[in-house]
Each structure stands twice: as structure tokens, then as C-alpha cells.
C-alpha atoms as a PDB file:
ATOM      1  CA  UNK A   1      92.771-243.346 -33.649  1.00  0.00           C
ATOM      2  CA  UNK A   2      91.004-242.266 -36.754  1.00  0.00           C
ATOM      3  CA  UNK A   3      91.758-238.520 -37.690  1.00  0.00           C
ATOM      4  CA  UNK A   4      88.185-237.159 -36.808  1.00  0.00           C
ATOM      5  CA  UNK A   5      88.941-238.306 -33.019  1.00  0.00           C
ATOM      6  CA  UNK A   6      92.322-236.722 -33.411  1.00  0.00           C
ATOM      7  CA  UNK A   7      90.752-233.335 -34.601  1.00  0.00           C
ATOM      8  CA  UNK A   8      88.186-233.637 -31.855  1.00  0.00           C
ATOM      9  CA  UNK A   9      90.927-234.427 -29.648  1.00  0.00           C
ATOM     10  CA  UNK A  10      93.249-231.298 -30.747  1.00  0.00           C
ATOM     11  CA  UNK A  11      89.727-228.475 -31.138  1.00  0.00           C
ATOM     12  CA  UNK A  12      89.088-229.382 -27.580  1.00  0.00           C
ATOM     13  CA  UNK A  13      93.169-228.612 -26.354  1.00  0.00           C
ATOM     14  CA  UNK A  14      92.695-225.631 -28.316  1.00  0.00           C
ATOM     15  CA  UNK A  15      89.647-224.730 -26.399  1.00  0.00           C
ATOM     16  CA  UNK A  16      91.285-225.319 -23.370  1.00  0.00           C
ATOM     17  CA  UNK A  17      94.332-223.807 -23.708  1.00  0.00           C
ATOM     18  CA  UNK A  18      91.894-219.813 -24.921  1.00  0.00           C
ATOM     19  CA  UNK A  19      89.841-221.085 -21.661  1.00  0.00           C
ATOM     20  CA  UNK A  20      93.420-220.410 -19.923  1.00  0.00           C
ATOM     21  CA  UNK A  21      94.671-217.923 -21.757  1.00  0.00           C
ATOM     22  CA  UNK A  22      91.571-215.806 -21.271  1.00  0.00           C
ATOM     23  CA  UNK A  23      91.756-216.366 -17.576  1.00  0.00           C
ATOM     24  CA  UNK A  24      95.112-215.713 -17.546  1.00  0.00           C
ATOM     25  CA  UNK A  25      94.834-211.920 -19.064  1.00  0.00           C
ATOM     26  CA  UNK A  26      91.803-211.063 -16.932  1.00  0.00           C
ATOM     27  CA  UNK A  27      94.086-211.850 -13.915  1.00  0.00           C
ATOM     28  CA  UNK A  28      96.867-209.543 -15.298  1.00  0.00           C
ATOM     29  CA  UNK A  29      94.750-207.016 -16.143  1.00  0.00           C
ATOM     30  CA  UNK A  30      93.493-207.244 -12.317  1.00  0.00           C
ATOM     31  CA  UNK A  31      96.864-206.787 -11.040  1.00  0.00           C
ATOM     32  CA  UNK A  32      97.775-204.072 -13.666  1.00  0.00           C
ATOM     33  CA  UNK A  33      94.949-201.892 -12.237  1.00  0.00           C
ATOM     34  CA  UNK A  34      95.651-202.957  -8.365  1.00  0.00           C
ATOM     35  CA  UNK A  35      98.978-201.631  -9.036  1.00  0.00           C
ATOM     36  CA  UNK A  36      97.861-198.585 -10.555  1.00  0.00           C
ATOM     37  CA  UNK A  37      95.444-198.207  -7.598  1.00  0.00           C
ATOM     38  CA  UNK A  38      98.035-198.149  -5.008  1.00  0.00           C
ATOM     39  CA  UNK A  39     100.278-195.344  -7.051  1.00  0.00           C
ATOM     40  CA  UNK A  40      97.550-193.483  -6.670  1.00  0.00           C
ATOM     41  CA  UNK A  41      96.706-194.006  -3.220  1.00  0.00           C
ATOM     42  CA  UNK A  42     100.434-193.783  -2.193  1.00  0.00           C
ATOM     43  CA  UNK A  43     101.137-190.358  -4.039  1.00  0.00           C
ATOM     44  CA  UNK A  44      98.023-189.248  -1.876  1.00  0.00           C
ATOM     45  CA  UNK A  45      99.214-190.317   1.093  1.00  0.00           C
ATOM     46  CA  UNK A  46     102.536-188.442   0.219  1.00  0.00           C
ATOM     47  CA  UNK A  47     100.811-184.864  -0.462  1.00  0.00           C
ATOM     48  CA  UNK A  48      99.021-185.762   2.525  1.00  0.00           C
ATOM     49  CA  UNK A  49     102.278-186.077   4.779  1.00  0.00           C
ATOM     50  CA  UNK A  50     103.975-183.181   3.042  1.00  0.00           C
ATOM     51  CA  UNK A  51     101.522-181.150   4.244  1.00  0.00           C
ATOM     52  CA  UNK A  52     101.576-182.611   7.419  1.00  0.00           C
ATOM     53  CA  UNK A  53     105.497-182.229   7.989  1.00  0.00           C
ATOM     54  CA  UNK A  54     105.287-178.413   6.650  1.00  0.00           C
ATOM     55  CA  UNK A  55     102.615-177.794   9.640  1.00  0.00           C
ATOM     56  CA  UNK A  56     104.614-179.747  12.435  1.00  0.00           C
ATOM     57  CA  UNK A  57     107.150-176.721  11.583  1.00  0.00           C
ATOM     58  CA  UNK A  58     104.455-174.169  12.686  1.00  0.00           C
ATOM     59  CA  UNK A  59     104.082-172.894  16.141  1.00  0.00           C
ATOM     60  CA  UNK A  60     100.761-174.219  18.052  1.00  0.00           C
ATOM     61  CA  UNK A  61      99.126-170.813  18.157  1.00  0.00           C
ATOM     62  CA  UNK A  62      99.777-166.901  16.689  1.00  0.00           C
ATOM     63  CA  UNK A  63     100.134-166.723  20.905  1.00  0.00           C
ATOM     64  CA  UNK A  64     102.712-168.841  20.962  1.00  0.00           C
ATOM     65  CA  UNK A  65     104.747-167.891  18.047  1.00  0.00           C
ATOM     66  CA  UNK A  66     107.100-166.843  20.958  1.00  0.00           C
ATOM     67  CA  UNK A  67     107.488-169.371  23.403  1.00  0.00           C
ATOM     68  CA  UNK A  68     105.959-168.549  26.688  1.00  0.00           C
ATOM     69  CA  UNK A  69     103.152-169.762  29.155  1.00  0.00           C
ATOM     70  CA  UNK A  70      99.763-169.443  28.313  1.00  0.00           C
ATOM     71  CA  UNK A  71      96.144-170.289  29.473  1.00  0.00           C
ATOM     72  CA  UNK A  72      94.002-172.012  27.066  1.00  0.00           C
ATOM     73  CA  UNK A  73      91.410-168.794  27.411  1.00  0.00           C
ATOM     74  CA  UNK A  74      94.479-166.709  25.998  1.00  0.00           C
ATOM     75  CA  UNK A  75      94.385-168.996  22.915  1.00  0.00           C
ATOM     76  CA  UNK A  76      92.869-167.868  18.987  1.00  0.00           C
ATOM     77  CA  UNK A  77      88.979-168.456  19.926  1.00  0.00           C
ATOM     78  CA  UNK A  78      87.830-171.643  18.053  1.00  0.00           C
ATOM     79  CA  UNK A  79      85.808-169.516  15.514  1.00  0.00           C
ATOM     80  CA  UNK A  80      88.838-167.635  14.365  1.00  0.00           C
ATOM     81  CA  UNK A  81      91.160-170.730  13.762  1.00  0.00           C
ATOM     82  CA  UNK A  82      92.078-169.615  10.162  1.00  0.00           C
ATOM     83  CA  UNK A  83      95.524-167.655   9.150  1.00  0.00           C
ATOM     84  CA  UNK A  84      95.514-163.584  10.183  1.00  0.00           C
ATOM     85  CA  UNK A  85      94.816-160.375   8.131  1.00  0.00           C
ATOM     86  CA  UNK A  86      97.904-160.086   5.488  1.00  0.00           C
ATOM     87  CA  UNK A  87      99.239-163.389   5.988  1.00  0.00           C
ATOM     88  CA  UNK A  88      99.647-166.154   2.762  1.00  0.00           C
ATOM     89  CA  UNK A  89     100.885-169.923   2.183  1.00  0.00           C
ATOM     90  CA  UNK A  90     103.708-170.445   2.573  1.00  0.00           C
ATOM     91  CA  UNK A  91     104.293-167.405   5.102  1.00  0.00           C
ATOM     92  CA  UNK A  92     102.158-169.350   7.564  1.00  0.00           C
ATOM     93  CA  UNK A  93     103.772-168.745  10.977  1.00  0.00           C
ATOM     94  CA  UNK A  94     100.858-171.352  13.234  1.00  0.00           C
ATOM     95  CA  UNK A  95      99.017-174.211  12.832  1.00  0.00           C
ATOM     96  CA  UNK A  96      95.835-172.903  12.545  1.00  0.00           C
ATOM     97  CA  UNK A  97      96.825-170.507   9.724  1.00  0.00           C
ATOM     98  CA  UNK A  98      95.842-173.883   7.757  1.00  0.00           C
ATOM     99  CA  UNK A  99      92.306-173.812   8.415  1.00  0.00           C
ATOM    100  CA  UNK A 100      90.437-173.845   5.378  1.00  0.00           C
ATOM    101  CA  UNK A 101      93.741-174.173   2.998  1.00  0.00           C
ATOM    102  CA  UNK A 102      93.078-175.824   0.163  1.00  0.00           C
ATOM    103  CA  UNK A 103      96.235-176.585  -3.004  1.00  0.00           C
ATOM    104  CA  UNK A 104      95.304-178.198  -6.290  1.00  0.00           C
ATOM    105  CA  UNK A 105      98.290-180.740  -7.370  1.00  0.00           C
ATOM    106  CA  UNK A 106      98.910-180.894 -10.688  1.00  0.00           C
ATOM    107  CA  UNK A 107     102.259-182.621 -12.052  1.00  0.00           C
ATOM    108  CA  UNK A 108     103.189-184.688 -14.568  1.00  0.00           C
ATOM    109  CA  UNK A 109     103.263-187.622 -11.877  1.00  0.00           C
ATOM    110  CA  UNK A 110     100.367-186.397  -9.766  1.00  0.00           C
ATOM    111  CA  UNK A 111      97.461-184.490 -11.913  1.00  0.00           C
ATOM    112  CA  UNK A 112      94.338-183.068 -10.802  1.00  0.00           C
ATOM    113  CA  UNK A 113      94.833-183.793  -6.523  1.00  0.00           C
ATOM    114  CA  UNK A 114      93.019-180.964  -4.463  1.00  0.00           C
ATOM    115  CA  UNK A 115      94.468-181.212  -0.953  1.00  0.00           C
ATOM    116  CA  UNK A 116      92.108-179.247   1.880  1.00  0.00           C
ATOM    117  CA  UNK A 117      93.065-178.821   5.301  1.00  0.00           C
ATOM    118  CA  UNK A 118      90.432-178.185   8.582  1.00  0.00           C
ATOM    119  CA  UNK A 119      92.081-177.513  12.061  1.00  0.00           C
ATOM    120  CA  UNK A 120      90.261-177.557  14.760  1.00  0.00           C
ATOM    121  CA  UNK A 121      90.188-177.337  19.184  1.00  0.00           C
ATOM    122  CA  UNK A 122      89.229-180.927  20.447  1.00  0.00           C
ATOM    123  CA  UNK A 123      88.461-182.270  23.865  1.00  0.00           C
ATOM    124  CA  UNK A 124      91.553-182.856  25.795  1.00  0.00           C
ATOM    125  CA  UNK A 125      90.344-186.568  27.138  1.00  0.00           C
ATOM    126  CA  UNK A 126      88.859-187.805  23.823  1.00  0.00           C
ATOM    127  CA  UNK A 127      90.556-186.144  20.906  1.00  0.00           C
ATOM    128  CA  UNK A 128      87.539-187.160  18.750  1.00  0.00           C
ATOM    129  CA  UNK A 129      85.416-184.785  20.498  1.00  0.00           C
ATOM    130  CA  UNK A 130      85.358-181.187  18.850  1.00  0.00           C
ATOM    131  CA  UNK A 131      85.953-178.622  20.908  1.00  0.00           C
ATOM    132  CA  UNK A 132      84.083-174.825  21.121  1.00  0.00           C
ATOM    133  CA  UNK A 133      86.375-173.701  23.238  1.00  0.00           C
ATOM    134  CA  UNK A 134      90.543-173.026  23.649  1.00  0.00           C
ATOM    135  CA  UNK A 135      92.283-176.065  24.769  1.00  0.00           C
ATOM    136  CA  UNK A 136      95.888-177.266  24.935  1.00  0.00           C
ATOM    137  CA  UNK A 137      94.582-179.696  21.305  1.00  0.00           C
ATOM    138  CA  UNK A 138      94.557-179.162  18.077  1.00  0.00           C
ATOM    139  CA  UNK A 139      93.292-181.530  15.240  1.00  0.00           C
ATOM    140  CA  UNK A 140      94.862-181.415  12.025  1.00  0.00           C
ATOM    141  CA  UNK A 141      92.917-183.268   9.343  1.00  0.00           C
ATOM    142  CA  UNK A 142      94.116-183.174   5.874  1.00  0.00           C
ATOM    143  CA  UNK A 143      91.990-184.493   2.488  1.00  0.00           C
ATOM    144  CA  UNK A 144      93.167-185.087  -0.673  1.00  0.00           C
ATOM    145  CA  UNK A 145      90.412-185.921  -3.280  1.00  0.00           C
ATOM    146  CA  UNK A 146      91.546-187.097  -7.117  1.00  0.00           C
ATOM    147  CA  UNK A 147      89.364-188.140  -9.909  1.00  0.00           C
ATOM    148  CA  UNK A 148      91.490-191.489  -9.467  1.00  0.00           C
ATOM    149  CA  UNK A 149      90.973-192.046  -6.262  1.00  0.00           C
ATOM    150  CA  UNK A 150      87.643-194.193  -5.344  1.00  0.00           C
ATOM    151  CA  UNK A 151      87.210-192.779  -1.818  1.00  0.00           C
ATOM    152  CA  UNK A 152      88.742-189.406  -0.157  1.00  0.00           C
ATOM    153  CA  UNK A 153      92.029-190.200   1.619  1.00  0.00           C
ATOM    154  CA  UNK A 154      92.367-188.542   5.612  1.00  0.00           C
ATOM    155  CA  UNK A 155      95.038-187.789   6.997  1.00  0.00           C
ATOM    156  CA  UNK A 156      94.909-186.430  10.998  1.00  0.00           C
ATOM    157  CA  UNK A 157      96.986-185.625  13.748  1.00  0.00           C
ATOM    158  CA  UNK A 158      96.459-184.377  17.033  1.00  0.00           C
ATOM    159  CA  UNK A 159      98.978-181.519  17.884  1.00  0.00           C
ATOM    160  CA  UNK A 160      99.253-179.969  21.663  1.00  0.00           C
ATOM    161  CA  UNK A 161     100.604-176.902  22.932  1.00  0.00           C
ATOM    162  CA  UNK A 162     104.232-178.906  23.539  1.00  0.00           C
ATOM    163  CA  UNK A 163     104.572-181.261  21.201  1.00  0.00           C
ATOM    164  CA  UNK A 164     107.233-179.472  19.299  1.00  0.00           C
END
């Protein structure tokens, strides 16, 4: 082989080999920011459930703070499900005392997370359905919203008068 075949021969290897090389950084970059992604997602998901597990302590209503049997028409109406006159996080004593909370997150391994919280009566046979009125159901959705995060994360539960 004459050298001008040979240095043909070696440009195109060396155009091969960038081709691969290239291909092979845009894939680890990909994987770099999938990783990073799911950090995020997961830390989300963990405010999310530490909220959660801090409500599941709660009673189900400021009427059942003590435990006896009530009515659902002896429940908090559905248009005051928020906490009562004097009382502050984390001296909630009911689940509802949630409605409307809202904590911004900011540590060194979690910055700039807002977590809100809406409670809310739902329909006792489809616990999609809100409810206007007292029932034995309460839905617990929590939000948590970052500047990382590409869509809102949800987080709900359906709580009833016994499920402690």
C-alpha cells in the first residue's frame, strides 16, 4: 500500500473513532441528567410523604380529636376545612388543619421546593368526586412544585373517619 492510501486509511479510523466518541458523550450526558432527574423527583416524593406521615398522626376532625361517635352533619362544614382560630404548624391537632398549608423547602440537598396541601370532603362511593357536604372521607392531596422539576408532583390519600 502506498502511504497516501495508508493516510486515507488512518484519517478515516480517526473519523470514526470522534463519530464514536461523540456518540458516546451525548449518551453519558443523557444518563447524567436522567439521573439528576430522578434525585429530584425522588426528594419530591419524600417531602411529599413526610407530609403525608405527619397528617396520618392527626385526628380525622377537630370533632373527633376525642374519640367518640359522630354523624357526618356533626362534622367541620366543607367550607371551613382549614386549621381553627389560634392554632399554627406544627400544633395542628386534625387533618383538615392542613387545608391551604403551604412550606417552602430550602436545604442544601433540596433548594427552592414549595410543598401546598388542599383537604377536602369527597363522595363516599367514588372518592374522586368532591364533596359539599360532611362525609365519613377526606382527601388529602399534597403538591410540591421546584424550579427542577418539569411537571408538579401529587401526592393523595383518602383518609376516613377510622382509618387510624
Amino acid at each position: 500500500m502506498s502511504n497516501g492510501v495508508q493516510s486515507f486509511l488512518s484519517l478515516g479510523a480517526m473519523m470514526i473513532f470522534s463519530l464514536i466518541s461523540l456518540r458516546f458523550d451525548s449518551a453519558v450526558l443523557q444518563n447524567v441528567e436522567v439521573e439528576v432527574e430522578n434525585k429530584v423527583y425522588l426528594t419530591a416524593f419524600s417531602l411529599a410523604d413526610d407530609l403525608l406521615e405527619e397528617i396520618k398522626q392527626r385526628a380525622f376532625d377537630e370533632k373527633t380529636v376525642t374519640f367518640k361517635a359522630i354523624t357526618p352533619g356533626a362534622l367541620t362544614p366543607a367550607a371551613n376545612l382549614n386549621k381553627e382560630l389560634g392554632e399554627e404548624w406544627p400544633n395542628f391537632d386534625d387533618i383538615d388543619d392542613y387545608n391551604g398549608y403551604t412550606k417552602p423547602v430550602s436545604l442544601p440537598h433540596a433548594e427552592k421546593y414549595k410543598i401546598t396541601c388542599q383537604v377536602s370532603y369527597v363522595e363516599s362511593n367514588n372518592q374522586d368526586q368532591l364533596s359539599f357536604a360532611q362525609t365519613y372521607f377526606k382527601k388529602v392531596e399534597i403538591f410540591v412544585d421546584s424550579p427542577y422539576l418539569r411537571h408538579q408532583l401529587r401526592l393523595a390519600y383518602i383518609f376516613t373517619l377510622h382509618s387510624k
